[in-house]
PDB file of N, CA and C in Angstrom:
ATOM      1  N   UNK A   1      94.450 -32.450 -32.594  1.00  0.00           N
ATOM      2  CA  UNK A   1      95.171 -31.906 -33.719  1.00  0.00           C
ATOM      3  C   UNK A   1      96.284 -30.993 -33.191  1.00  0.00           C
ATOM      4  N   UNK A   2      97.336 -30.907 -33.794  1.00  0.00           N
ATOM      5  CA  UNK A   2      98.902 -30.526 -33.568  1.00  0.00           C
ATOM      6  C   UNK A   2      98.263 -28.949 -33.425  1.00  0.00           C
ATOM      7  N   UNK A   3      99.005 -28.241 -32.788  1.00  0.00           N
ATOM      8  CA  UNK A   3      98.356 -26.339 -33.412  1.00  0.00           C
ATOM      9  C   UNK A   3      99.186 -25.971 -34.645  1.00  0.00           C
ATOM     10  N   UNK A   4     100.451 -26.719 -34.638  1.00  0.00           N
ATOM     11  CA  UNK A   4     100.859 -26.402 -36.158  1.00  0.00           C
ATOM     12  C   UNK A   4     100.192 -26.831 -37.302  1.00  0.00           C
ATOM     13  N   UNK A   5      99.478 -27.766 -37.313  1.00  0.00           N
ATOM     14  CA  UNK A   5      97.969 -28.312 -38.126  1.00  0.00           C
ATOM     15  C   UNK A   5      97.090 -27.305 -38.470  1.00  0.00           C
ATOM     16  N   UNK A   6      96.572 -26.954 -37.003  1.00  0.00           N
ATOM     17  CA  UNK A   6      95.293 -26.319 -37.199  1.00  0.00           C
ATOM     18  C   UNK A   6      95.854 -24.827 -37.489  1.00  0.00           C
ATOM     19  N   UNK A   7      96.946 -24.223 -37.748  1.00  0.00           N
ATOM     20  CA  UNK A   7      97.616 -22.592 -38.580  1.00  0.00           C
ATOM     21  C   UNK A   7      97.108 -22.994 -39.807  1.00  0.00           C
ATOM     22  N   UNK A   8      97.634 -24.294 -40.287  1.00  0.00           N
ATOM     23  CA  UNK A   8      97.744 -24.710 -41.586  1.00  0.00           C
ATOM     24  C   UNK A   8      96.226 -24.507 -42.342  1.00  0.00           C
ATOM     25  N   UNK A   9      95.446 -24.976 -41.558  1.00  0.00           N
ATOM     26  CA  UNK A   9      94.386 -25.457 -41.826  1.00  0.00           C
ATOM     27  C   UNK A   9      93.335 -23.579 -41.744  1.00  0.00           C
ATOM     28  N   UNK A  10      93.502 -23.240 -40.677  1.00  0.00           N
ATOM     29  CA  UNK A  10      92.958 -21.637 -40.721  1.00  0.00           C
ATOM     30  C   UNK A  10      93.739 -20.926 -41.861  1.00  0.00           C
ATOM     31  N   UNK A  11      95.010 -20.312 -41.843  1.00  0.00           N
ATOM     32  CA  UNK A  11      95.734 -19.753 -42.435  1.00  0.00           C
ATOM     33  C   UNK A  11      96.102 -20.078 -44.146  1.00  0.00           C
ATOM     34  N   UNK A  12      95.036 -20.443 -44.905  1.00  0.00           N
ATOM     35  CA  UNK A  12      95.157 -20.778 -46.069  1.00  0.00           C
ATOM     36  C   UNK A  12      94.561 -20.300 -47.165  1.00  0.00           C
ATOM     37  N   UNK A  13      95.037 -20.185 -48.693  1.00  0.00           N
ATOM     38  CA  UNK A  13      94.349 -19.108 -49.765  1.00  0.00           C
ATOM     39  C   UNK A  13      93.480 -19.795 -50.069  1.00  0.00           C
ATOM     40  N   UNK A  14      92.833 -21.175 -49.516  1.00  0.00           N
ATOM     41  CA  UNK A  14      91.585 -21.683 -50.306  1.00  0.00           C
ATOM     42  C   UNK A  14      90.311 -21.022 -49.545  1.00  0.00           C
ATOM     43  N   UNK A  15      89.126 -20.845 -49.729  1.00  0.00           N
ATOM     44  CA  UNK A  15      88.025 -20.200 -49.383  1.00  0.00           C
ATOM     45  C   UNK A  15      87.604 -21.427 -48.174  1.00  0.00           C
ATOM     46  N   UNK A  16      87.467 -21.732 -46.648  1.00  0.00           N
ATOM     47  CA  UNK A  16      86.739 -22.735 -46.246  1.00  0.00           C
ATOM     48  C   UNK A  16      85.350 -22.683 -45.949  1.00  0.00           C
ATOM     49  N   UNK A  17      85.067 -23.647 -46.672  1.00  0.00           N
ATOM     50  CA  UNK A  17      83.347 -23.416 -46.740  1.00  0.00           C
ATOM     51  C   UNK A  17      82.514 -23.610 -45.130  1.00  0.00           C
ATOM     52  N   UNK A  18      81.782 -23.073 -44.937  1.00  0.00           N
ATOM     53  CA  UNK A  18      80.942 -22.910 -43.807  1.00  0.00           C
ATOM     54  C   UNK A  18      79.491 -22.954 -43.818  1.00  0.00           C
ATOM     55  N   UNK A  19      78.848 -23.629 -42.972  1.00  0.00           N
ATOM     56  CA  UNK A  19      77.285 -23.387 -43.215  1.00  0.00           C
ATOM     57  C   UNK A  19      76.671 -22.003 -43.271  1.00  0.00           C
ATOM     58  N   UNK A  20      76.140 -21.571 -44.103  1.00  0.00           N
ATOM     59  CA  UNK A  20      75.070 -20.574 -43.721  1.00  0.00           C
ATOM     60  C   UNK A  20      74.547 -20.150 -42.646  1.00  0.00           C
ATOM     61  N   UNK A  21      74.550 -18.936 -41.819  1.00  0.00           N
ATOM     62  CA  UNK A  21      73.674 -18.689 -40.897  1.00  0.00           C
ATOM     63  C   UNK A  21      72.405 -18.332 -41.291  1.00  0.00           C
ATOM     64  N   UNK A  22      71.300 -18.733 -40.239  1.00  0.00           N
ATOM     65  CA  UNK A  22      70.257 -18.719 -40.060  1.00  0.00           C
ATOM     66  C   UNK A  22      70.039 -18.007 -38.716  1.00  0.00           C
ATOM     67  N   UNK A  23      69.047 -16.786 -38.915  1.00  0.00           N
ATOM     68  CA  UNK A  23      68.698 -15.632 -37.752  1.00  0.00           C
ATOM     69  C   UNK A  23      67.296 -15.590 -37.526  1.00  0.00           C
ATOM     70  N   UNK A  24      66.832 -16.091 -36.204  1.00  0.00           N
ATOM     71  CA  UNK A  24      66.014 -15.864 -35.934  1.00  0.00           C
ATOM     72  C   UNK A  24      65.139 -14.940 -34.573  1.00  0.00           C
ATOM     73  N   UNK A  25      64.042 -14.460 -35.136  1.00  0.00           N
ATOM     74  CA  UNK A  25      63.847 -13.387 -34.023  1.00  0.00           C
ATOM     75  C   UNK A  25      62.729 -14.510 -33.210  1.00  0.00           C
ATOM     76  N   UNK A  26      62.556 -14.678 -31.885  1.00  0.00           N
ATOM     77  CA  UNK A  26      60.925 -15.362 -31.365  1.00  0.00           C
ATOM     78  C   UNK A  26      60.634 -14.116 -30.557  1.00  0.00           C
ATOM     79  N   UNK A  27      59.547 -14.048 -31.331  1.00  0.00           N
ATOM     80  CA  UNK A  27      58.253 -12.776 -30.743  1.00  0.00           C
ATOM     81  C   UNK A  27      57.276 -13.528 -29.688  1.00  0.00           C
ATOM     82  N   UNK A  28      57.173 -12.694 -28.661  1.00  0.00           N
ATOM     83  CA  UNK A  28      56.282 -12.679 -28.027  1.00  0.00           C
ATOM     84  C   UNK A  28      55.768 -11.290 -27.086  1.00  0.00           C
ATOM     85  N   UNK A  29      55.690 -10.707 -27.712  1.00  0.00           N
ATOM     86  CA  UNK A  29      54.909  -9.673 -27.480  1.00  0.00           C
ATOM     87  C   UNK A  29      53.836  -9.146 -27.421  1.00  0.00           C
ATOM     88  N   UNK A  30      53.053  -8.180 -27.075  1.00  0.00           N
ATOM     89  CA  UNK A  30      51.773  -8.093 -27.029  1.00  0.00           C
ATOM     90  C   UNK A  30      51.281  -7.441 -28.266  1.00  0.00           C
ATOM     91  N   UNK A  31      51.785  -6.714 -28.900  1.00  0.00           N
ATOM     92  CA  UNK A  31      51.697  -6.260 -30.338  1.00  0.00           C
ATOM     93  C   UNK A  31      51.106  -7.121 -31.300  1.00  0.00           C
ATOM     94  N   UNK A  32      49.994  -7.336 -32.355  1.00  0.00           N
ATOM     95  CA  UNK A  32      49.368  -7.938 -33.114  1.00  0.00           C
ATOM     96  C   UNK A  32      50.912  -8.418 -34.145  1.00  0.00           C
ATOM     97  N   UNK A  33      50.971  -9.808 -34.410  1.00  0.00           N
ATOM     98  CA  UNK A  33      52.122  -9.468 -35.535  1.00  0.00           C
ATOM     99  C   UNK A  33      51.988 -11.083 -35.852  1.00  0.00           C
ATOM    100  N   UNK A  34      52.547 -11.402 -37.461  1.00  0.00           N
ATOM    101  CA  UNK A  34      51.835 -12.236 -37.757  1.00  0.00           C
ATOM    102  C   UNK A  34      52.766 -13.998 -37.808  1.00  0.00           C
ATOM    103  N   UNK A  35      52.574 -15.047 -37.335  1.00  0.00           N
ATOM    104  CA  UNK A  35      52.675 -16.104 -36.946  1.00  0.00           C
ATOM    105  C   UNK A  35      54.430 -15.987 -37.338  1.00  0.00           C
ATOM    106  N   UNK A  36      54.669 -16.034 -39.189  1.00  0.00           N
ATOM    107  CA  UNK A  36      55.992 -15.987 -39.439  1.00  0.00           C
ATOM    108  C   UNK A  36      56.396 -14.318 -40.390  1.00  0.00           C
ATOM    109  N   UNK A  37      57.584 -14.104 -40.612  1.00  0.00           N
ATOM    110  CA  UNK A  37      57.640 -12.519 -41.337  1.00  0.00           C
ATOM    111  C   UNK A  37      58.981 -12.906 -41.191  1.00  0.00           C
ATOM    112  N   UNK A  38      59.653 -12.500 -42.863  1.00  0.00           N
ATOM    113  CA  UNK A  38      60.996 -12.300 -42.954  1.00  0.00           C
ATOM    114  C   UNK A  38      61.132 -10.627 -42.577  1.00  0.00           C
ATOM    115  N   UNK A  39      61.977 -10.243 -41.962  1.00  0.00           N
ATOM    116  CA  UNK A  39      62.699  -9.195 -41.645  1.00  0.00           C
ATOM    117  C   UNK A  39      63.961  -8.744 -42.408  1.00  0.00           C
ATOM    118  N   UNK A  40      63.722  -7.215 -42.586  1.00  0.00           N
ATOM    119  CA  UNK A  40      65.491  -7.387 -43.424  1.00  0.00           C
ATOM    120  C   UNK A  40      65.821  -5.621 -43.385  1.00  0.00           C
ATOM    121  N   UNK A  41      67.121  -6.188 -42.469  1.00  0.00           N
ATOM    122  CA  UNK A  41      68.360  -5.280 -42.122  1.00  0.00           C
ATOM    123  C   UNK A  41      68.208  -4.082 -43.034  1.00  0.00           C
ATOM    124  N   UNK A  42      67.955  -4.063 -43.966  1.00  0.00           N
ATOM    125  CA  UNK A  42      67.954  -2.775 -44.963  1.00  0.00           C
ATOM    126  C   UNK A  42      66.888  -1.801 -44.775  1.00  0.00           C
ATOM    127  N   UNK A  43      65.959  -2.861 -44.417  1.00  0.00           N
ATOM    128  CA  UNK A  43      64.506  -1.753 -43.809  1.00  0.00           C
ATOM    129  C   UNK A  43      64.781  -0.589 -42.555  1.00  0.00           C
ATOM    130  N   UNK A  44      65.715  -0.597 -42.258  1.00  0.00           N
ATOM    131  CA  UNK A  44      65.809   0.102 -41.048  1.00  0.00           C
ATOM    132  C   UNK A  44      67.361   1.078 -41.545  1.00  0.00           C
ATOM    133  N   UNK A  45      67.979   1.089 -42.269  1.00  0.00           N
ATOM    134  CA  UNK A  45      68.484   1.990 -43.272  1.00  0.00           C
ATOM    135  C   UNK A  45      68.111   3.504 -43.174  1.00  0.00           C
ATOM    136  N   UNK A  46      68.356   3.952 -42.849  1.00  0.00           N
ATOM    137  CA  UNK A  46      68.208   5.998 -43.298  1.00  0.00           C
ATOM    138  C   UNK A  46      68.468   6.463 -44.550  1.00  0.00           C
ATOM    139  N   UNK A  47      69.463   5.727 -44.965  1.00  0.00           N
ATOM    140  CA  UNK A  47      69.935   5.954 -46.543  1.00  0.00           C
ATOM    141  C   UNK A  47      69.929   4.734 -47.581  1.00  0.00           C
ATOM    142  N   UNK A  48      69.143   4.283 -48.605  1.00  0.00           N
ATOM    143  CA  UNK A  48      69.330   2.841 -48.535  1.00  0.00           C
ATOM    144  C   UNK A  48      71.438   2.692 -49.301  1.00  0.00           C
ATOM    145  N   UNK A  49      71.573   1.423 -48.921  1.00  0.00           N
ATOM    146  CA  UNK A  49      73.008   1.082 -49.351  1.00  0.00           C
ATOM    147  C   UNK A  49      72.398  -0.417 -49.769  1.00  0.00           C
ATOM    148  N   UNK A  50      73.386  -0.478 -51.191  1.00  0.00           N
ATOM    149  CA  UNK A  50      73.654  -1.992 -51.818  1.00  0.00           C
ATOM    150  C   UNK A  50      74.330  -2.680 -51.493  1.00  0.00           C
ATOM    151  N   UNK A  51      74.286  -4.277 -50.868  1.00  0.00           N
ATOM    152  CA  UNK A  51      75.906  -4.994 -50.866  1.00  0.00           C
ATOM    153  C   UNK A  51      75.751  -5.182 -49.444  1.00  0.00           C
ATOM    154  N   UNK A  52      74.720  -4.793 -48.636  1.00  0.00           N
ATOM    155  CA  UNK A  52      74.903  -5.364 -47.312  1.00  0.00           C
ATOM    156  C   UNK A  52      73.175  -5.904 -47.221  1.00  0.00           C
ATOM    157  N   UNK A  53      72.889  -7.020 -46.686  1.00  0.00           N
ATOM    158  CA  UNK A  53      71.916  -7.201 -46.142  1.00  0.00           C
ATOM    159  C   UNK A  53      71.502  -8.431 -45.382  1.00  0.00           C
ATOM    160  N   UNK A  54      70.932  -8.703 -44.257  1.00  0.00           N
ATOM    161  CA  UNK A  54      70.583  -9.223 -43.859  1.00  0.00           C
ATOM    162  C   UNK A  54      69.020  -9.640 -43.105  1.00  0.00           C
ATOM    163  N   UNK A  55      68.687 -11.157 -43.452  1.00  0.00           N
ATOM    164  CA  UNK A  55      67.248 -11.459 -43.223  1.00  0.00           C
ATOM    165  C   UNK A  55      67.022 -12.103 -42.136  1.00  0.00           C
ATOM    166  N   UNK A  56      65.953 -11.636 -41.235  1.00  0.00           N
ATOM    167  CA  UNK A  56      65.941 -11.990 -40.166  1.00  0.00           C
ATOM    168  C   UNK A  56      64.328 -13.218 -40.064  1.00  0.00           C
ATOM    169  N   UNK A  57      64.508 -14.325 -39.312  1.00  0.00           N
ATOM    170  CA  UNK A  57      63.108 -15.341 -39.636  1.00  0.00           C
ATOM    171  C   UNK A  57      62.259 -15.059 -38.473  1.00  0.00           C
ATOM    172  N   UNK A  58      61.444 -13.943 -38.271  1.00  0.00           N
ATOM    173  CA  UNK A  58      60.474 -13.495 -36.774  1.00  0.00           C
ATOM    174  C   UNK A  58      59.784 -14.750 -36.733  1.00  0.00           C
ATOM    175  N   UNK A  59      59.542 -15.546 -35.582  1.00  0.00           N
ATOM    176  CA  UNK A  59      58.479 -16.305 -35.738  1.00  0.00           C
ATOM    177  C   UNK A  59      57.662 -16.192 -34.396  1.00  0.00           C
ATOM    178  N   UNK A  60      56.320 -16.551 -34.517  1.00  0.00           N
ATOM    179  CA  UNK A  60      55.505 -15.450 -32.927  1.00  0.00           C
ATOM    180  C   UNK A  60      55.369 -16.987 -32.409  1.00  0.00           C
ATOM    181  N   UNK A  61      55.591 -16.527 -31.436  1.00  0.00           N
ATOM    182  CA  UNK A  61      55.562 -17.915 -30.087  1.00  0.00           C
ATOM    183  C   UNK A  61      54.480 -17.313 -29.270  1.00  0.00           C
ATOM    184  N   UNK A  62      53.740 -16.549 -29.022  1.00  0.00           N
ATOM    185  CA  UNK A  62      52.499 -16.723 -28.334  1.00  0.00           C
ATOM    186  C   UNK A  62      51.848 -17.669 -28.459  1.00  0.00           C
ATOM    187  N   UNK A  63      51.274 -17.830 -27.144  1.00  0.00           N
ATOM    188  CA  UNK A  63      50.703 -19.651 -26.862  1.00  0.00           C
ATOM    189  C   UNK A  63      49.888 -19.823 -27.764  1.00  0.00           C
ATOM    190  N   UNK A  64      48.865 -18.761 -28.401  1.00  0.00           N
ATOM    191  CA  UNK A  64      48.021 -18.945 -29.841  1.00  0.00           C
ATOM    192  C   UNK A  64      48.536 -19.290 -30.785  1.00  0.00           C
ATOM    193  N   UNK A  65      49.892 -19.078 -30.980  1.00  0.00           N
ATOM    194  CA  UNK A  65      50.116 -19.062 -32.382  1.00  0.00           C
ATOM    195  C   UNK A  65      50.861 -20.114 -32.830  1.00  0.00           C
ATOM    196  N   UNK A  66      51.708 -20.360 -34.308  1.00  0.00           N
ATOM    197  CA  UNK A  66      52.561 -21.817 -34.211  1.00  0.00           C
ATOM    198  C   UNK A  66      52.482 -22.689 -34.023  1.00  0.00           C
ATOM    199  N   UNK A  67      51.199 -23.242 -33.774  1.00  0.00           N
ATOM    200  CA  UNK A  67      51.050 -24.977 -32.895  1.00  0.00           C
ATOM    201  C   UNK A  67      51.934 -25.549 -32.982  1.00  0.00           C
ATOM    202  N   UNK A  68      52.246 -25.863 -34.044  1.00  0.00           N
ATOM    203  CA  UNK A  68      52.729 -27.603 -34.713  1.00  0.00           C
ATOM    204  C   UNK A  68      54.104 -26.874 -34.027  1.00  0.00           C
ATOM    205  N   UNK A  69      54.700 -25.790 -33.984  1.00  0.00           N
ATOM    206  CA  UNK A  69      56.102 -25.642 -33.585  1.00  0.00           C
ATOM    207  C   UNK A  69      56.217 -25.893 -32.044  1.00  0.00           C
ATOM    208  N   UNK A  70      54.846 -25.405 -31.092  1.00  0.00           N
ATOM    209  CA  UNK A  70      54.658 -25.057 -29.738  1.00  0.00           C
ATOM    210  C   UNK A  70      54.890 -26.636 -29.158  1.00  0.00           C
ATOM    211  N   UNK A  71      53.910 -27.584 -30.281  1.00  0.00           N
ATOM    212  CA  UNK A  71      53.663 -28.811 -29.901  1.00  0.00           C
ATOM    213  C   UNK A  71      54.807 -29.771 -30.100  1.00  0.00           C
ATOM    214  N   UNK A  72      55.662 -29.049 -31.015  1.00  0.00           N
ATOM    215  CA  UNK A  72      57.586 -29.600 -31.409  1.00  0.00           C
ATOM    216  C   UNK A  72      58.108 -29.328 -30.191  1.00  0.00           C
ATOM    217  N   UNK A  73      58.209 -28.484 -29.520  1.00  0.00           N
ATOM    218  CA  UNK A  73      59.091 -27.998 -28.292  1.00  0.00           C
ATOM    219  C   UNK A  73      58.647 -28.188 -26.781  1.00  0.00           C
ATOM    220  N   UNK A  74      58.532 -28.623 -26.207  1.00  0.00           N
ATOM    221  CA  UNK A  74      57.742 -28.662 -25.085  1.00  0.00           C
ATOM    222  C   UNK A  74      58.410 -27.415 -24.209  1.00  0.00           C
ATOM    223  N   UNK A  75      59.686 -27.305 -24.301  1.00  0.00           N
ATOM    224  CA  UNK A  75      60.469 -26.110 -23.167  1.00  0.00           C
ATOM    225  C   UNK A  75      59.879 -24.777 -24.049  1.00  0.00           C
ATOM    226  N   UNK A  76      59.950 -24.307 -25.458  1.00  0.00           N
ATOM    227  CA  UNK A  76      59.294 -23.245 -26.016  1.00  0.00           C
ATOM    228  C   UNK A  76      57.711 -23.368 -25.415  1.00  0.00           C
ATOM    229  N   UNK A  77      56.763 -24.317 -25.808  1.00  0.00           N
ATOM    230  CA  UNK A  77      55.625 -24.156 -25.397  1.00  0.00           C
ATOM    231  C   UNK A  77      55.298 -24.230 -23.774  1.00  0.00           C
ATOM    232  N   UNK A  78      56.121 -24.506 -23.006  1.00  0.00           N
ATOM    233  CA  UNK A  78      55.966 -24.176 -21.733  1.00  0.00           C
ATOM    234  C   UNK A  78      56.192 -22.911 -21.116  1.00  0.00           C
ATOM    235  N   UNK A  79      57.733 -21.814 -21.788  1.00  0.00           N
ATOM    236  CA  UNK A  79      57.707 -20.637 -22.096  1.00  0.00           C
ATOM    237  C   UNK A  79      56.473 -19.849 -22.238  1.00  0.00           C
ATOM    238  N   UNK A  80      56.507 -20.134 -23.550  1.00  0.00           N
ATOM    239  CA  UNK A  80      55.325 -19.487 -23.795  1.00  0.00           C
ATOM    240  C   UNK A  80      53.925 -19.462 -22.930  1.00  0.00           C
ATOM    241  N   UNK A  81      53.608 -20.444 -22.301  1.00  0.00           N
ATOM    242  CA  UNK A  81      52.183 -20.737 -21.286  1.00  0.00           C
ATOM    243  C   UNK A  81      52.503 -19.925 -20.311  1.00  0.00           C
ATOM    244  N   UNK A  82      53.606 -20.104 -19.825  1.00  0.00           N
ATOM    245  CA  UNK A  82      53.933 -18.829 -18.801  1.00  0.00           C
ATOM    246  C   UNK A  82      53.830 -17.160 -18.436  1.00  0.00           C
ATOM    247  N   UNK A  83      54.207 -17.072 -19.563  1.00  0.00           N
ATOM    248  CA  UNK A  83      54.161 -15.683 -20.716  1.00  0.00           C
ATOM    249  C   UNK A  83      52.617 -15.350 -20.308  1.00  0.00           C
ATOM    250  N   UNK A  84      52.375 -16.362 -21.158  1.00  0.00           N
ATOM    251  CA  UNK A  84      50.191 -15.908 -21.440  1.00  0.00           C
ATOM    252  C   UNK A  84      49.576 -16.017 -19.746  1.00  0.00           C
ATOM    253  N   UNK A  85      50.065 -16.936 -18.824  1.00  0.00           N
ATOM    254  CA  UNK A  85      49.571 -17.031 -17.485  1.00  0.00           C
ATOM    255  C   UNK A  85      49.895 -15.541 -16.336  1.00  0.00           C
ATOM    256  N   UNK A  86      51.329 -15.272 -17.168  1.00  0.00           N
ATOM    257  CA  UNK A  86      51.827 -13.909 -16.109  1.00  0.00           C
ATOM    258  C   UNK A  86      51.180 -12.739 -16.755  1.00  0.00           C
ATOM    259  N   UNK A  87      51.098 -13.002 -17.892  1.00  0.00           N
ATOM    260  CA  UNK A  87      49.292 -11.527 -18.468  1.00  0.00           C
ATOM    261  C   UNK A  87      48.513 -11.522 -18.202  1.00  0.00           C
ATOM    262  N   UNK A  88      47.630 -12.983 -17.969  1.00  0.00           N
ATOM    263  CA  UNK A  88      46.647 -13.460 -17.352  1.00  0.00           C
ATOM    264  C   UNK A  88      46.577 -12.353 -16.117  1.00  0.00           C
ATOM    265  N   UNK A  89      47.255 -12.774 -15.759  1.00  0.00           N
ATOM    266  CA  UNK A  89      47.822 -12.305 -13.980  1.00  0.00           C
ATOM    267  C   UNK A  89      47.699 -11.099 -13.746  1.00  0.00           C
ATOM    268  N   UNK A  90      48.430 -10.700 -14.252  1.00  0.00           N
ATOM    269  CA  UNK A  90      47.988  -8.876 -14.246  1.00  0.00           C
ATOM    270  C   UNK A  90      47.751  -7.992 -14.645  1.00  0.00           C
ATOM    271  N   UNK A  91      46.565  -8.646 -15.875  1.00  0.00           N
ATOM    272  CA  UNK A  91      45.273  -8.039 -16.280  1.00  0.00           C
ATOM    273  C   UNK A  91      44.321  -8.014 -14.973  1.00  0.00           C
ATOM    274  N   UNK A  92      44.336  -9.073 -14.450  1.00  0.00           N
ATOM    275  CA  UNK A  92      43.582  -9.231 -12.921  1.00  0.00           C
ATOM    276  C   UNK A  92      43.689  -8.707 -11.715  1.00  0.00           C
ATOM    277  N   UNK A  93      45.509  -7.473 -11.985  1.00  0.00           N
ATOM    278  CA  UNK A  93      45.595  -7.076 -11.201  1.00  0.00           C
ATOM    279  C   UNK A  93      46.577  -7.663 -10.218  1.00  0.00           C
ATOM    280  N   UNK A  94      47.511  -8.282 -10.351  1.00  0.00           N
ATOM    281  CA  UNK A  94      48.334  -8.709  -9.706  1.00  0.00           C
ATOM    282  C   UNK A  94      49.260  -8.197  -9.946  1.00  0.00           C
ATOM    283  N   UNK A  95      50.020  -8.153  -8.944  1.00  0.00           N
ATOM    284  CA  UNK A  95      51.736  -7.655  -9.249  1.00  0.00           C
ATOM    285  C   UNK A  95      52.521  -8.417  -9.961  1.00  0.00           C
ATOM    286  N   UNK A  96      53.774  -7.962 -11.234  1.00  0.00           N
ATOM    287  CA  UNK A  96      54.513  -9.222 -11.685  1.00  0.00           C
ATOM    288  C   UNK A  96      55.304  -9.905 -10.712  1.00  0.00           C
ATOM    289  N   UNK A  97      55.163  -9.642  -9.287  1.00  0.00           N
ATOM    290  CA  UNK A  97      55.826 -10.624  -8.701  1.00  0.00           C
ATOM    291  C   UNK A  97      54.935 -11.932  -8.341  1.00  0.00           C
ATOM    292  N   UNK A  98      54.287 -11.548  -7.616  1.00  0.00           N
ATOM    293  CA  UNK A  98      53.222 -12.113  -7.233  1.00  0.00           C
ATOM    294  C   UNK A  98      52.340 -13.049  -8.387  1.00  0.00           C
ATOM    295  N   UNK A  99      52.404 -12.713  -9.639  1.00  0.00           N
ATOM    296  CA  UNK A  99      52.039 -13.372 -10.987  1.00  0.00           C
ATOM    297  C   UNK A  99      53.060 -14.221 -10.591  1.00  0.00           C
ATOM    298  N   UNK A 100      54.443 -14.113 -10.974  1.00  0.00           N
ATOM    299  CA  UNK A 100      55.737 -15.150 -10.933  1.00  0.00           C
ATOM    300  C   UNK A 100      55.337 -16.369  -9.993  1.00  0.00           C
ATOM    301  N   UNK A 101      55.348 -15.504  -8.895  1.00  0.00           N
ATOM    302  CA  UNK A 101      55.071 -16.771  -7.365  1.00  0.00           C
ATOM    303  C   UNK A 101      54.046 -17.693  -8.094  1.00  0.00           C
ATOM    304  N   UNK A 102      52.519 -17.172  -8.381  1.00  0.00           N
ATOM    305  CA  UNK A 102      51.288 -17.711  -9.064  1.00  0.00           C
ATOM    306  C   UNK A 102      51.642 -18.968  -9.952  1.00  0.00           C
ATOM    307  N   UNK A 103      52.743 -18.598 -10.957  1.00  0.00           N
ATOM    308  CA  UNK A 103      52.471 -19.548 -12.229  1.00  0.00           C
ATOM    309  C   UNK A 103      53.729 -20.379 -11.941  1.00  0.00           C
ATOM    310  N   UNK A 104      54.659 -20.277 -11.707  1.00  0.00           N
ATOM    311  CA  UNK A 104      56.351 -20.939 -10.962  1.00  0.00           C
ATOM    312  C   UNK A 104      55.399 -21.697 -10.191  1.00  0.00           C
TER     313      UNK A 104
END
């Protein structure tokens, strides 16, 4: 496309429509927290304000949790096994390096 095209095409009074974003947080932390949880930008506010907000989609990727998503992804659920193997690790007392070497 010409760049005098694409001015035309940015630079115009019609509204151009765009997909929606979608925000997501993946938890994996050691903190109890639950499989999915909308989150939202306003909760964390000092003062509340109208007219701004945003929702965030937490979803927990610990190797327990999510199956059907863990079992969708093989690179997430391999992540994740790692995760649970390098805790494994040094709950037992290993160094996180030495965990790394272990499960790599």
């Amino acid at each position: 496309m010409e760049k005098r095209n694409l001015k035309k095409k940015i630079y115009r009074k019609a509204i151009v429509k765009i997909p929606a974003p979608d925000y997501y947080v993946l938890y994996n932390g050691t903190e109890e927290a639950p499989d999915r949880q909308e989150m939202h930008l306003s909760d964390a506010f000092m003062t509340p304000s109208s007219g701004y907000e945003w929702t965030a989609k937490l979803i927990n990727i610990n190797a327990d949790r999510n199956k059907d998503l863990l079992d969708a992804c093989e690179t997430l659920k391999g992540y994740s096994k790692l995760v649970e193997y390098m805790r494994q690790n040094i709950e037992e007392g290993l160094s996180e390096g030495v965990s790394m070497k272990e499960v790599v």
